[in-house]
C-alpha atoms as a PDB file:
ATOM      1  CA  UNK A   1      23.833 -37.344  26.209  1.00  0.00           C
ATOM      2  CA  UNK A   2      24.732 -34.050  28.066  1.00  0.00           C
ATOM      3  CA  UNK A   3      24.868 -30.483  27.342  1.00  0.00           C
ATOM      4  CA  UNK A   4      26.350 -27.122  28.794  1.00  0.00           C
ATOM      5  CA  UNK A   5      23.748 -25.184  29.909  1.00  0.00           C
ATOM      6  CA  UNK A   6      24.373 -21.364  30.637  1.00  0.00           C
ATOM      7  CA  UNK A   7      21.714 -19.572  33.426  1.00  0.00           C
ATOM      8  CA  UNK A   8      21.920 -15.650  33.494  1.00  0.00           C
ATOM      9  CA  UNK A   9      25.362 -15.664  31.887  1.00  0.00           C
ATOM     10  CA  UNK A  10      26.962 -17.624  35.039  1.00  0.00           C
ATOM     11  CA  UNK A  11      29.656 -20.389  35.010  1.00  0.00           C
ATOM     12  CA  UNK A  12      27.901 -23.415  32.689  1.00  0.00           C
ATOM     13  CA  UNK A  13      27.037 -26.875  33.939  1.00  0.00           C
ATOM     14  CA  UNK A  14      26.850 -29.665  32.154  1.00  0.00           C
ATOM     15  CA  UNK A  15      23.230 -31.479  32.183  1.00  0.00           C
ATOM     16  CA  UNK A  16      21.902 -34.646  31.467  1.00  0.00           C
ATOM     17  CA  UNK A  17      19.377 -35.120  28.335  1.00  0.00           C
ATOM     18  CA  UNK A  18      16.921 -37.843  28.226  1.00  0.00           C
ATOM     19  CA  UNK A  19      15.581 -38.775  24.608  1.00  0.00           C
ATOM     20  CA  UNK A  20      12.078 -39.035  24.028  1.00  0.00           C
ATOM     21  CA  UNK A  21      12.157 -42.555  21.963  1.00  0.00           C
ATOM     22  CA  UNK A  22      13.663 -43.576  25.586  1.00  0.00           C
ATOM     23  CA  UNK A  23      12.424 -45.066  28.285  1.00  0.00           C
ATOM     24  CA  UNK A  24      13.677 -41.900  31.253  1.00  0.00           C
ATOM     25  CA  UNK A  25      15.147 -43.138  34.066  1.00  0.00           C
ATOM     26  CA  UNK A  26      14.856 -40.661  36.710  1.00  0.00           C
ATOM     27  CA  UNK A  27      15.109 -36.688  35.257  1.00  0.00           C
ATOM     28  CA  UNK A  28      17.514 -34.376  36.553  1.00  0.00           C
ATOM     29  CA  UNK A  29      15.670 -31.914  38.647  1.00  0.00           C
ATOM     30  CA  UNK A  30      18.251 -28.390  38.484  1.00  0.00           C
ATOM     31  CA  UNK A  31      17.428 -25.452  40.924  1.00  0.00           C
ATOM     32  CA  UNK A  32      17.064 -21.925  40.266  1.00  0.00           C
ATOM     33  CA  UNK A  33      15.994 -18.994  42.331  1.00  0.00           C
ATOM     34  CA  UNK A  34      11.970 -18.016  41.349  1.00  0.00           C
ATOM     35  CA  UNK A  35      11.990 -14.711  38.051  1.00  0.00           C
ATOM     36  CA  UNK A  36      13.459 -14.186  35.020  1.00  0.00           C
ATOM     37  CA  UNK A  37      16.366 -15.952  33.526  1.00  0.00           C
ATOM     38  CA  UNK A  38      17.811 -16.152  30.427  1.00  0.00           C
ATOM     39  CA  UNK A  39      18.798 -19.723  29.531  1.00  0.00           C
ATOM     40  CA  UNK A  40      20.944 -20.580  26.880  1.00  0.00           C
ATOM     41  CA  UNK A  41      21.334 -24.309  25.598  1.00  0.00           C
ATOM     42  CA  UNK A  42      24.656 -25.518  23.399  1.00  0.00           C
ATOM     43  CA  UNK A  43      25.592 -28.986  22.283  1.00  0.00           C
ATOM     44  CA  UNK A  44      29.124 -29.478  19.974  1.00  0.00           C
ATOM     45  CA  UNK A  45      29.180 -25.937  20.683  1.00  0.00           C
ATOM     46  CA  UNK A  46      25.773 -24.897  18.414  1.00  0.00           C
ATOM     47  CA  UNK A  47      23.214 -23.035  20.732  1.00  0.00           C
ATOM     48  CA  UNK A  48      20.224 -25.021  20.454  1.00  0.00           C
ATOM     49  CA  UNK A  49      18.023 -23.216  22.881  1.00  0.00           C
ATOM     50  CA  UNK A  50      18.188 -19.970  23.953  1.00  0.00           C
ATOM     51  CA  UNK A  51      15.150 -18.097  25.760  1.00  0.00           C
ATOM     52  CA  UNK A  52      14.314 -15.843  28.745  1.00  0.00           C
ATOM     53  CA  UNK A  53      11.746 -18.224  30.899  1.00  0.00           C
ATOM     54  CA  UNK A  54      10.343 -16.929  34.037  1.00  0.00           C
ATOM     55  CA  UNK A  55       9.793 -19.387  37.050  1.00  0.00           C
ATOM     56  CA  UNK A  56       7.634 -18.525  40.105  1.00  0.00           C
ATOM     57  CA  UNK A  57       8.022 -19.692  43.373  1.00  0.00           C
ATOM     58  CA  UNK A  58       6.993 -23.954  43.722  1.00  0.00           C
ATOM     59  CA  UNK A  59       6.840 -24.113  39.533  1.00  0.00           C
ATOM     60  CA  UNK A  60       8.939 -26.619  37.923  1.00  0.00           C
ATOM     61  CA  UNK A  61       9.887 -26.312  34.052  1.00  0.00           C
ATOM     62  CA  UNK A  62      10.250 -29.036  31.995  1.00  0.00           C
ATOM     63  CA  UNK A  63      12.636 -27.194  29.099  1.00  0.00           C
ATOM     64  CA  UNK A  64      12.111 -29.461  25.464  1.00  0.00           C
ATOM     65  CA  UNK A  65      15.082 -29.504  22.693  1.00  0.00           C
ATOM     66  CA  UNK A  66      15.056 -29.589  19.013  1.00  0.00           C
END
């Protein structure tokens, strides 16, 4: 299952979902720049997640859907 995922109102990307009654394979590790970003989240076109996270420098952030 994939998604379009928008970072700081830049040209989307489409990532890779992995359900949680699945077995994950290997996760998608994406890379952004350590601060604040606003993320926004749509499948079929509905936003599903939308927040401002903040990352620091070394952190990874594991981002959990509805």
């Amino acid at each position: 299952m994939g998604v379009e995922v928008t970072i700081d109102n830049k040209p989307s990307f489409t990532a890779n979902v992995n359900k949680v009654h699945f077995k994950p394979s290997r996760d998608k590790v994406y890379g952004i720049n350590p601060g604040a970003h606003a993320v926004i989240i749509k499948t079929a076109g509905t936003i599903i997640y939308n927040q401002q996270i903040f990352v620091s420098t070394q952190e990874t952030k594991k981002i959990t859907l509805p």
